[in-house]
Protein backbone atom coordinates (compact mmCIF):
# COMPACT_ATOMS: atom_id res chain seq x y z
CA UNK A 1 -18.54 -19.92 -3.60
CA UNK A 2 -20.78 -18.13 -6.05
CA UNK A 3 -23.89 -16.44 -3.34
CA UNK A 4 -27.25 -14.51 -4.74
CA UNK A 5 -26.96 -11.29 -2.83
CA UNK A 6 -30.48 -10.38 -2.62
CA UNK A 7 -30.68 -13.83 -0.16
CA UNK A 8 -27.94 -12.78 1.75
CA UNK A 9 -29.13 -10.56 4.92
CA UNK A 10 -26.48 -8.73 6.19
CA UNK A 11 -28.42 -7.42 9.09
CA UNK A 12 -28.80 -10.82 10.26
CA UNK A 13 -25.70 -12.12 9.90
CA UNK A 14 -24.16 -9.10 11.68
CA UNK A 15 -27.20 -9.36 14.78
CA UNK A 16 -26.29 -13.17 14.81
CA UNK A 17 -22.79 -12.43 15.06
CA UNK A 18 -22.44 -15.35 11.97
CA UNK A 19 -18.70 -14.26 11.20
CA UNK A 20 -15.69 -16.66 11.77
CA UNK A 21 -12.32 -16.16 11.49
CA UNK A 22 -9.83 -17.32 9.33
CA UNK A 23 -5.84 -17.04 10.28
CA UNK A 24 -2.70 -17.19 7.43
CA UNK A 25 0.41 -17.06 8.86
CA UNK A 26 2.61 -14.63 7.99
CA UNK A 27 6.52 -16.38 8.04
CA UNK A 28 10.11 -15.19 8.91
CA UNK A 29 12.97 -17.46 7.37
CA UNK A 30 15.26 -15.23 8.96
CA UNK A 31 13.87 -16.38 12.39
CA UNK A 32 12.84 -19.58 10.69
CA UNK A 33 8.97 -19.20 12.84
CA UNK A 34 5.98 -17.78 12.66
CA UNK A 35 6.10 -13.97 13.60
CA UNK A 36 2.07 -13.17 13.01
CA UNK A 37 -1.41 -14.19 11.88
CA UNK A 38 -3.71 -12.48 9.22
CA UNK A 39 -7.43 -12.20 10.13
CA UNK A 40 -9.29 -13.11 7.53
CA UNK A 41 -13.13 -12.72 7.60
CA UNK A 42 -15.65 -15.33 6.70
CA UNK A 43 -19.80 -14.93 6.96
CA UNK A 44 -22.12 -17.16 6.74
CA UNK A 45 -25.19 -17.25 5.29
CA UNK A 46 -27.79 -19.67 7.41
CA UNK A 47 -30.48 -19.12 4.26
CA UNK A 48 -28.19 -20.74 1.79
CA UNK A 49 -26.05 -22.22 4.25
CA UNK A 50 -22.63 -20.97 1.95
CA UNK A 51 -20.06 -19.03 3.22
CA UNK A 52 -19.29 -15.55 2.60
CA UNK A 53 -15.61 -13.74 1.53
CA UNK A 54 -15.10 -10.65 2.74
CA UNK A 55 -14.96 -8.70 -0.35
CA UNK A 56 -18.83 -9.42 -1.05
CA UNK A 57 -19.12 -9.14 2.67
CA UNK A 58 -18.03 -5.91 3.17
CA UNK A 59 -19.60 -4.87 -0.13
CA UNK A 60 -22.75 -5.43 1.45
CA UNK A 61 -22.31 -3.75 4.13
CA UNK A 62 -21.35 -0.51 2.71
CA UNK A 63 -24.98 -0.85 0.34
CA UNK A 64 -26.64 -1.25 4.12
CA UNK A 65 -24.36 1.37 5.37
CA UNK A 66 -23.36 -1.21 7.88
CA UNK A 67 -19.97 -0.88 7.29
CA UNK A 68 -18.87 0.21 11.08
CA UNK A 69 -20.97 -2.76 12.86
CA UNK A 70 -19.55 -5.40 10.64
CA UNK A 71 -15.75 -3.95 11.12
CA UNK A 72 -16.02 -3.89 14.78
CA UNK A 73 -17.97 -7.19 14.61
CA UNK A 74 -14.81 -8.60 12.79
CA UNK A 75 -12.23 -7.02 14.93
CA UNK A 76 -14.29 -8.59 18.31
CA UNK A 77 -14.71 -12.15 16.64
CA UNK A 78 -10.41 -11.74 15.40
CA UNK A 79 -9.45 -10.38 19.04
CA UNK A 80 -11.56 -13.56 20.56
CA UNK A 81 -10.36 -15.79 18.16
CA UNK A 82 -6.39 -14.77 18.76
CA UNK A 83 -6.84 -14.26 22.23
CA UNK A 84 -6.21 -18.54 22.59
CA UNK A 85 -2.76 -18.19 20.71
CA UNK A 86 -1.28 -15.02 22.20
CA UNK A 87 -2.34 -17.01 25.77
CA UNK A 88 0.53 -19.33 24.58
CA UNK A 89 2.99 -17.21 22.78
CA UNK A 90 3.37 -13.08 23.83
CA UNK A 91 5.25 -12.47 20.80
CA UNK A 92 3.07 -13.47 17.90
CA UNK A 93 1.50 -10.57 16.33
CA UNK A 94 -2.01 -10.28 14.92
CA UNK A 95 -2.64 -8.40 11.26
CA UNK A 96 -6.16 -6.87 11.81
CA UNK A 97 -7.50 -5.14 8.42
CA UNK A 98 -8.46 -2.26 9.41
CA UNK A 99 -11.36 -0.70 6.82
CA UNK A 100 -10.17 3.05 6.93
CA UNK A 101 -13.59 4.37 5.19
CA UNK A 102 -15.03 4.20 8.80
CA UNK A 103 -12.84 6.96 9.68
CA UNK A 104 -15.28 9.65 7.86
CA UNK A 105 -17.87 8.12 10.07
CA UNK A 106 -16.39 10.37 13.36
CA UNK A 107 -15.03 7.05 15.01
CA UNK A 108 -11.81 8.68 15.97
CA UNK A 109 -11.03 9.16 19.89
CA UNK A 110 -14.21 6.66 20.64
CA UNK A 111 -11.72 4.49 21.73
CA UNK A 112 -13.53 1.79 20.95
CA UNK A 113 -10.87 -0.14 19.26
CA UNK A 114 -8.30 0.21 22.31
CA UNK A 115 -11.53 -1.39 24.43
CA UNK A 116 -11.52 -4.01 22.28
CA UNK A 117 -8.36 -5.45 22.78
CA UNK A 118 -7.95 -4.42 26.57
CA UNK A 119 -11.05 -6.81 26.56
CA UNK A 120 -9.28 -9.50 24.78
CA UNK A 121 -6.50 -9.05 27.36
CA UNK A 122 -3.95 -8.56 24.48
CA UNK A 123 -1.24 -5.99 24.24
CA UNK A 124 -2.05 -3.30 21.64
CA UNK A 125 2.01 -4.11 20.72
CA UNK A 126 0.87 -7.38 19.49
CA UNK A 127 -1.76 -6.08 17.11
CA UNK A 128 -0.59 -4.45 13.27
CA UNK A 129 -3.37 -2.81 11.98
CA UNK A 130 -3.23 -2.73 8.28
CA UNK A 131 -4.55 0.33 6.53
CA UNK A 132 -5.56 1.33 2.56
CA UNK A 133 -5.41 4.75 3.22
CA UNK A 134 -6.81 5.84 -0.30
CA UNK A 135 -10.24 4.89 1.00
CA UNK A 136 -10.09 7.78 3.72
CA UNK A 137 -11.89 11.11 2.49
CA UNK A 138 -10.76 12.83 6.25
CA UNK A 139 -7.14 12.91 5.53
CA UNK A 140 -6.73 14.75 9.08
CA UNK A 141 -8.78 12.46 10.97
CA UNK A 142 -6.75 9.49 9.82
CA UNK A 143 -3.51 11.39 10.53
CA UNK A 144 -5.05 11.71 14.55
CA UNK A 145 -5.96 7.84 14.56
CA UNK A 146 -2.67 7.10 13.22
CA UNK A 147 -0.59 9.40 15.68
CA UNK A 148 -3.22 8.47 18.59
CA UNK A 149 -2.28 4.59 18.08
CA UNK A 150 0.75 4.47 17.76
CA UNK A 151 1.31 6.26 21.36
CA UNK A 152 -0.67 3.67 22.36
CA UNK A 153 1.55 1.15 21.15
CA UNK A 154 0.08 -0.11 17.99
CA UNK A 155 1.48 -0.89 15.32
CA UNK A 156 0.31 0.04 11.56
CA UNK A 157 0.74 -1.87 8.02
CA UNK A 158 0.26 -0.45 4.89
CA UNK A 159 -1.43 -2.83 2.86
CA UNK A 160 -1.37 -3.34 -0.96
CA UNK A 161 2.08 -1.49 -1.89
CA UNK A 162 2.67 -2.28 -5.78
CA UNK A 163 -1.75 -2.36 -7.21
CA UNK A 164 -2.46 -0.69 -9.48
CA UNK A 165 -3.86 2.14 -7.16
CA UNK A 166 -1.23 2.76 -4.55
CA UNK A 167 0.96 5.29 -4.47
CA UNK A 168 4.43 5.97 -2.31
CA UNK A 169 3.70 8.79 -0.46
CA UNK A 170 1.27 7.00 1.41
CA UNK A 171 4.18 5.72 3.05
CA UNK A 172 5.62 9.23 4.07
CA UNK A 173 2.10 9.71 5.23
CA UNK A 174 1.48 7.07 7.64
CA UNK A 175 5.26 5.96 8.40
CA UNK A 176 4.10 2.48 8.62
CA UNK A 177 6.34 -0.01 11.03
CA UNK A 178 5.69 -2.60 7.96
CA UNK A 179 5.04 -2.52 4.21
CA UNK A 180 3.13 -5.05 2.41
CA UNK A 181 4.02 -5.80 -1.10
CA UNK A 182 0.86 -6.67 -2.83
CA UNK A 183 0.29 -10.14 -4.47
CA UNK A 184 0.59 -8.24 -7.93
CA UNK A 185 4.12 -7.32 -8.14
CA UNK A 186 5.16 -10.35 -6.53
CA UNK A 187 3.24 -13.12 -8.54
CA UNK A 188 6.21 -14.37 -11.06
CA UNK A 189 8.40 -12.17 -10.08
CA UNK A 190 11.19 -14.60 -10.38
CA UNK A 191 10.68 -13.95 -14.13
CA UNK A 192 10.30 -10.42 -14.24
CA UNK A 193 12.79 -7.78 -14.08
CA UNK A 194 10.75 -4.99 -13.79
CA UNK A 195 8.85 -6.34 -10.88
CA UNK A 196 12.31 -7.33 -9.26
CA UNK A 197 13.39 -3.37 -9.89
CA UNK A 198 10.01 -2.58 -8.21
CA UNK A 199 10.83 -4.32 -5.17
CA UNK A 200 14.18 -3.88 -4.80
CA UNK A 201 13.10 -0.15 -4.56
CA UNK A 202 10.45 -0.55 -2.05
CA UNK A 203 12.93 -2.87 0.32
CA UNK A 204 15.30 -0.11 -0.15
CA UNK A 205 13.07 2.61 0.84
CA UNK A 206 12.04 0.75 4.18
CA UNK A 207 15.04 -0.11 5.09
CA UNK A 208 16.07 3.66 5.44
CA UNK A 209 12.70 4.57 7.13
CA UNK A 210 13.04 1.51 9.93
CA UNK A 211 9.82 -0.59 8.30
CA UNK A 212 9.68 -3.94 7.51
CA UNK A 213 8.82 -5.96 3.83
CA UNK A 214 6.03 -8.64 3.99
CA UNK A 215 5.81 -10.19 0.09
CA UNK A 216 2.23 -11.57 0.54
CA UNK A 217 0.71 -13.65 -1.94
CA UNK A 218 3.63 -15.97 -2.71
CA UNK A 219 2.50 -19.22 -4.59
CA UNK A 220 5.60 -20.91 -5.56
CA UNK A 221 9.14 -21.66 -4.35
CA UNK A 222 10.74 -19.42 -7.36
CA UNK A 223 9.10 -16.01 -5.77
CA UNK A 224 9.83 -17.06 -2.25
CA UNK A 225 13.88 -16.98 -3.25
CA UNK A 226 13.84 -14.22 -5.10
CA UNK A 227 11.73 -12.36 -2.26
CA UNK A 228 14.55 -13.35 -0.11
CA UNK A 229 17.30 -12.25 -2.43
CA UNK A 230 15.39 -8.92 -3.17
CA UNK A 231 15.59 -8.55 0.82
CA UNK A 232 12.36 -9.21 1.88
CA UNK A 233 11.34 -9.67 5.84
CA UNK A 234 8.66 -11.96 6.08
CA UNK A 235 6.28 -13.95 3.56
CA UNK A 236 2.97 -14.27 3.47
CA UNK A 237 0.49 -16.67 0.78
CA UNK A 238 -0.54 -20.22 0.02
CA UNK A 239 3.10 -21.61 -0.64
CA UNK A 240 3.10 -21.50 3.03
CA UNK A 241 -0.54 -21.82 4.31
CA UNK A 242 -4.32 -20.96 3.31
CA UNK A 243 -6.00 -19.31 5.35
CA UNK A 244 -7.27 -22.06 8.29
CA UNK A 245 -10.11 -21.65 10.79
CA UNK A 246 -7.77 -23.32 13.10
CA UNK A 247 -5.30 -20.99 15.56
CA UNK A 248 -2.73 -23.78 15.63
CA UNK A 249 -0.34 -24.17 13.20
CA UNK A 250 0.47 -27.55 11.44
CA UNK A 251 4.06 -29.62 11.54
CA UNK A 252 3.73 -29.11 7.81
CA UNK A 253 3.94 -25.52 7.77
CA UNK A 254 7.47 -25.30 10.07
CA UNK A 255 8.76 -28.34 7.55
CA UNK A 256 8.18 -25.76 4.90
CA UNK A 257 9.54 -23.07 6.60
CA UNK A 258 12.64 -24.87 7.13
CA UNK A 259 12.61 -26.22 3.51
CA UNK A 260 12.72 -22.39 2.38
CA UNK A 261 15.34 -21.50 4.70
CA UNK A 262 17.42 -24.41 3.36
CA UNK A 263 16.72 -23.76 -0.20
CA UNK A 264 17.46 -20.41 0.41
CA UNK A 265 20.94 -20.41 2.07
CA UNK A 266 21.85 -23.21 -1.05
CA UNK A 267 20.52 -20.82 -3.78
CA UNK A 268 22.45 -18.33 -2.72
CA UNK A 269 25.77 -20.34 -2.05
CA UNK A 270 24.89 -21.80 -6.14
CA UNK A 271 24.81 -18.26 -7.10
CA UNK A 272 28.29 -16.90 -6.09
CA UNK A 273 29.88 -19.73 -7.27
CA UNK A 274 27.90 -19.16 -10.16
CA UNK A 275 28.84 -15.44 -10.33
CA UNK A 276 32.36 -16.19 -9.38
CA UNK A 277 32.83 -18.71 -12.57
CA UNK A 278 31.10 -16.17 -14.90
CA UNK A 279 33.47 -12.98 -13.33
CA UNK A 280 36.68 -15.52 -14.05
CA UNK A 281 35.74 -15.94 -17.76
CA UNK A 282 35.16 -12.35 -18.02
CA UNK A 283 38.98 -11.16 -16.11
CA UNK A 284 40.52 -13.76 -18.71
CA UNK A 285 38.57 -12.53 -21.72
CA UNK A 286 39.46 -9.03 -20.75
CA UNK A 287 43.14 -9.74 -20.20
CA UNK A 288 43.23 -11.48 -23.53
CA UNK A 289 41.08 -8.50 -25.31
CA UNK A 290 43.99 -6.13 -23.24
CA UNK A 291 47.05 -7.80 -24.41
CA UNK A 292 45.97 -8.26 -27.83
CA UNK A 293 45.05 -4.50 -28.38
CA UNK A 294 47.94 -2.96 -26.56
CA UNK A 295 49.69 -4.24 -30.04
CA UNK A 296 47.10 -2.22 -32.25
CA UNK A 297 46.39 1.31 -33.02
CA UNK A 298 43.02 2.89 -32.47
CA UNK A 299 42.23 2.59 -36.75
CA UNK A 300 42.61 -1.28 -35.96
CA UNK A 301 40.24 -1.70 -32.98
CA UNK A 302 37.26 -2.35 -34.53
CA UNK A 303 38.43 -5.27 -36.72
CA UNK A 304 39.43 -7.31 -33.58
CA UNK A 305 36.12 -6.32 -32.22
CA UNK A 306 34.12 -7.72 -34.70
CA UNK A 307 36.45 -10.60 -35.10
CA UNK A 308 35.89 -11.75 -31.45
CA UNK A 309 32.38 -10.52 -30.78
CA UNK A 310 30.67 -13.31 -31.63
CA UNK A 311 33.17 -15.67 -30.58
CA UNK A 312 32.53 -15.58 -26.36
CA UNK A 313 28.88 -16.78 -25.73
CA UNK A 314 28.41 -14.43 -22.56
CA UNK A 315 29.43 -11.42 -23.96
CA UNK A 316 26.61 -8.78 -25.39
CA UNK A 317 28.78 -6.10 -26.99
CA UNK A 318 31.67 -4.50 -26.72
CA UNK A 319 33.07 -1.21 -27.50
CA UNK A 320 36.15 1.42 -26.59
CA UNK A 321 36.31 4.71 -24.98
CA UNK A 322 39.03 7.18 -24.71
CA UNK A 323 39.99 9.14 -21.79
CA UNK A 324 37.57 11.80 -21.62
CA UNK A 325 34.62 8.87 -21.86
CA UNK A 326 34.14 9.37 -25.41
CA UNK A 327 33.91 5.97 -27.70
CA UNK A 328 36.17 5.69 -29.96
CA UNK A 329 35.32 2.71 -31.71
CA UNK A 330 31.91 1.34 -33.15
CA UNK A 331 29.82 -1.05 -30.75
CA UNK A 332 29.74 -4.67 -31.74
CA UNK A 333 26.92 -7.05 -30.56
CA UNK A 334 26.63 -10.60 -30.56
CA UNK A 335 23.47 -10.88 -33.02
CA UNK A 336 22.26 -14.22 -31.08
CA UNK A 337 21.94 -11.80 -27.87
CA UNK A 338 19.64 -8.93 -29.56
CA UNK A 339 15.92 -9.02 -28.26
CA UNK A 340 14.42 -7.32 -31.27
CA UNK A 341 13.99 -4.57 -28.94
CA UNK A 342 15.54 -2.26 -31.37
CA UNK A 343 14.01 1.15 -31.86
CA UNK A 344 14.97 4.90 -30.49
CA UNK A 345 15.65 3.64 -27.07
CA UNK A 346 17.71 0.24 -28.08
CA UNK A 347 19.99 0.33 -30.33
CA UNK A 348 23.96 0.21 -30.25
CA UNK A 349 26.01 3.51 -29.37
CA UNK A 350 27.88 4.59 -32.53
CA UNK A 351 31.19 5.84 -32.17
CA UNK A 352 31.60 9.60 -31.04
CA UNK A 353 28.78 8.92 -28.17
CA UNK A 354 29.48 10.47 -24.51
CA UNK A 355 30.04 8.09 -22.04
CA UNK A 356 31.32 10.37 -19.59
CA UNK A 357 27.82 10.33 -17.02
CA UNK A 358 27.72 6.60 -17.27
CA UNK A 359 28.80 4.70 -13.87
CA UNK A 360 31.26 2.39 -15.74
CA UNK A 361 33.59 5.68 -16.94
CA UNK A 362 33.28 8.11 -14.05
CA UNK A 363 33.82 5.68 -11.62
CA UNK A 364 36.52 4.05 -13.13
CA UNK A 365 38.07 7.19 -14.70
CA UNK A 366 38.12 8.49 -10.55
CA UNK A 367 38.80 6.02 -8.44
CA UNK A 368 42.00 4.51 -9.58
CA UNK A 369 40.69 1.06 -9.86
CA UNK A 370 41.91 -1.10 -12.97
CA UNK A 371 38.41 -2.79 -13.29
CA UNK A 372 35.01 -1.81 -12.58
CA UNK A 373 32.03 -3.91 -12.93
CA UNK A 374 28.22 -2.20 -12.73
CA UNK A 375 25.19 -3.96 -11.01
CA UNK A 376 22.64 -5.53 -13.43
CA UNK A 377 20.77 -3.26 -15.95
CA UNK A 378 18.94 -3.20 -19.06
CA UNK A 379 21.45 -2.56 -21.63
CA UNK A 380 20.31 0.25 -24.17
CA UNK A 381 21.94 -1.63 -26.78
CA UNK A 382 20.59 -4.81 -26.75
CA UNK A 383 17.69 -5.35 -24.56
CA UNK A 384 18.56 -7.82 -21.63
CA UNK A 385 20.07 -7.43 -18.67
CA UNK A 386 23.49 -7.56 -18.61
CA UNK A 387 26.62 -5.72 -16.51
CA UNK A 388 29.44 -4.18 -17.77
CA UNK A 389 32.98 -4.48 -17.08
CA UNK A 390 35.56 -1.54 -17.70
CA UNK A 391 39.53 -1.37 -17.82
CA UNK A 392 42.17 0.53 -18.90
CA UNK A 393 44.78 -0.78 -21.50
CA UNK A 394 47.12 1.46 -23.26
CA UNK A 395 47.52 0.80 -27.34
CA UNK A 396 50.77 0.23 -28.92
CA UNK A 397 51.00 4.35 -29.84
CA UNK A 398 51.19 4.71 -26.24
CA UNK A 399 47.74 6.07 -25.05
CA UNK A 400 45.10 5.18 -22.73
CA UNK A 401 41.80 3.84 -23.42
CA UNK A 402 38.81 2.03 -21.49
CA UNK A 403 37.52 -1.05 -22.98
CA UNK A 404 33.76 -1.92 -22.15
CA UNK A 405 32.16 -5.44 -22.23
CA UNK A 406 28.57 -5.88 -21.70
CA UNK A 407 28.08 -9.44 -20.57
CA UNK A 408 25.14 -11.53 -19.65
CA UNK A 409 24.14 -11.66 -15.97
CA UNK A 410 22.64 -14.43 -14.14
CA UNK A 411 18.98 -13.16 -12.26
């Protein structure tokens, strides 16, 4: 709702205590429950009788330089509020945002917030407190409430990973117990690559540091699978719940959690079939590529390439190397693959190029395997993402050479 500021008194509304709570869930398919709840702030204006988000809440605040009363006011009416779940289950967790900009303020070792919850007769190891550290001009002074908390048994989220204004070594910084992708990178992120990369990345990363991956602001089935495949822990947006002033959750939101889980485990049965039909056409195309060069000379590879390139519908290109990784042969694309992406980064190796660094020589060249296939990339030569599949075959002169095929590969 749309509110005139100047009729909105934030002094009143923090002396009246007008702030209620609002709880999402955030979801674990893994576990197939409900592992936490965010606390999500609402005012409300008795002039206008509207209600008040927390953005423009907190913005007027900080122009009142309010901005400590109204956080602690939040955290008291979110403590209160979660105190009549955690009475029924020890194990759910509440997300408290926790506004770091009242750290410059000299709040640290007040204790206040451990009073709080002792109050609320919760365990600190039920509450995540989720940080933006940017908005911290003390860097030291967060580092003691950080270090201070966690002894305590707190535990800390850092909140919008993948904005536009957060950066990774926040992460070595606060060595966060969980990670929360922002709603940016995951919004349609069934569609894009790059945002998949992203991810993939970040889920690596905290799995080697011991944190855990909530994708929040999911909207649609599509990014809650591909969350999942990406490796994601827990979920978090409206595909699941909006935010509720209600601490009970409804029979509709465990239906959907079990949907998800189901739809899940299917996807991902449907996609190794899917991959295992796709890596069948490619051993038989390769065998039949093999056989039929081993009868050729290296001055006649390059008319059965272009006589067969366009002839397979998954394949992207192909091309030869010899033995030191060096192609040998010109690379031939199927012209109904080609993005248009062409330019100084995309464009088909010509023959005499050095393969040698790429993953599909060395590794084959090393290993003494007869095939190697690479994970998905964007291929330099055409644009999409594709794989590619080396082997050795030996030509009718007797000598070794790799043959490359860069295929199309299922997202």
């Amino acid at each position: 709702m749309q509110n005139d500021n100047k009729a909105i008194n934030i002094c009143q509304i923090i002396k009246e205590e007008s702030v209620d709570i609002y709880f999402q869930p955030v979801i674990s398919t893994k576990m197939r429950s409900i592992v936490g709840l965010e606390a999500l702030a609402r005012g409300f204006c008795h002039s206008s009788g509207e209600m008040i988000m927390p953005n423009l809440l907190f913005r007027l605040a900080e122009e009142h330089n309010l901005t400590l009363e109204l956080d602690r006011l939040c955290r008291k009416k979110a403590l209160e509020k979660f105190r009549q779940v955690y009475s029924q289950n020890k194990e759910m967790l509440l997300f408290l945002n926790f506004d770091t900009s009242i750290i410059d303020l000299g709040v640290v070792g007040s204790g206040h917030l451990l009073d709080q919850v002792k109050h609320a007769g919760i365990n600190p190891r039920n509450i995540v407190l989720e940080i933006i550290e940017s908005k911290v001009n003390n860097v030291s002074e967060l580092q003691r409430f950080i270090n201070a908390h966690k002894e305590l048994g707190f535990l800390f989220a850092l909140d919008d990973i993948g904005c536009g204004y957060s950066n990774l070594d926040r992460i070595a910084f606060v060595k966060p117990d969980l990670i929360k992708a922002d709603r940016a990178l995951v919004k349609n992120i069934n569609q894009d690559y790059y945002k998949q990369e992203v991810l993939k990345s970040l889920v690596n990363l905290s799995q080697k540091i011991g944190a855990l991956v909530v994708a929040e602001g999911v909207e649609k089935e599509e990014e809650t699978i591909m969350a999942l495949k990406i490796g994601v822990d827990m979920l978090q947006g409206f595909y699941f719940a909006k935010p509720t002033s209600k601490t009970e959750c409804s029979a509709e939101l465990y239906t959907r959690i079990a949907e998800v889980s189901r739809n899940f485990k299917n996807h991902m049965i449907d996609q190794l079939h899917a991959k295992r039909q796709l890596h069948r056409i490619y051993d038989l195309l390769i065998k039949k590529f093999c056989d039929k060069l081993s009868e050729l000379t290296i001055d006649e590879f390059d008319r059965l390439l272009h006589k067969v390139v366009n002839s397979q519908p998954n394949l992207e290109c192909i091309y030869i190397l010899n033995e030191a990784g060096i192609q040998v042969s010109d690379t031939f694309c199927n012209q109904d693959k080609l993005t248009g992406r062409q330019g100084f980064f995309f464009k088909p190796a010509p023959r005499g190029t050095d393969h040698s660094l790429k993953e599909y020589y060395y590794l084959l060249a090393n290993t003494g395997l007869s095939k190697y296939t690479t994970e998905p990339y964007i291929s330099l030569a055409s644009g999409n993402l594709c794989i590619t599949i080396s082997t050795f075959f030996q030509s009718y002169d007797g000598k070794n050479y790799i043959l490359c095929i860069d295929g199309y590969s299922p997202l």
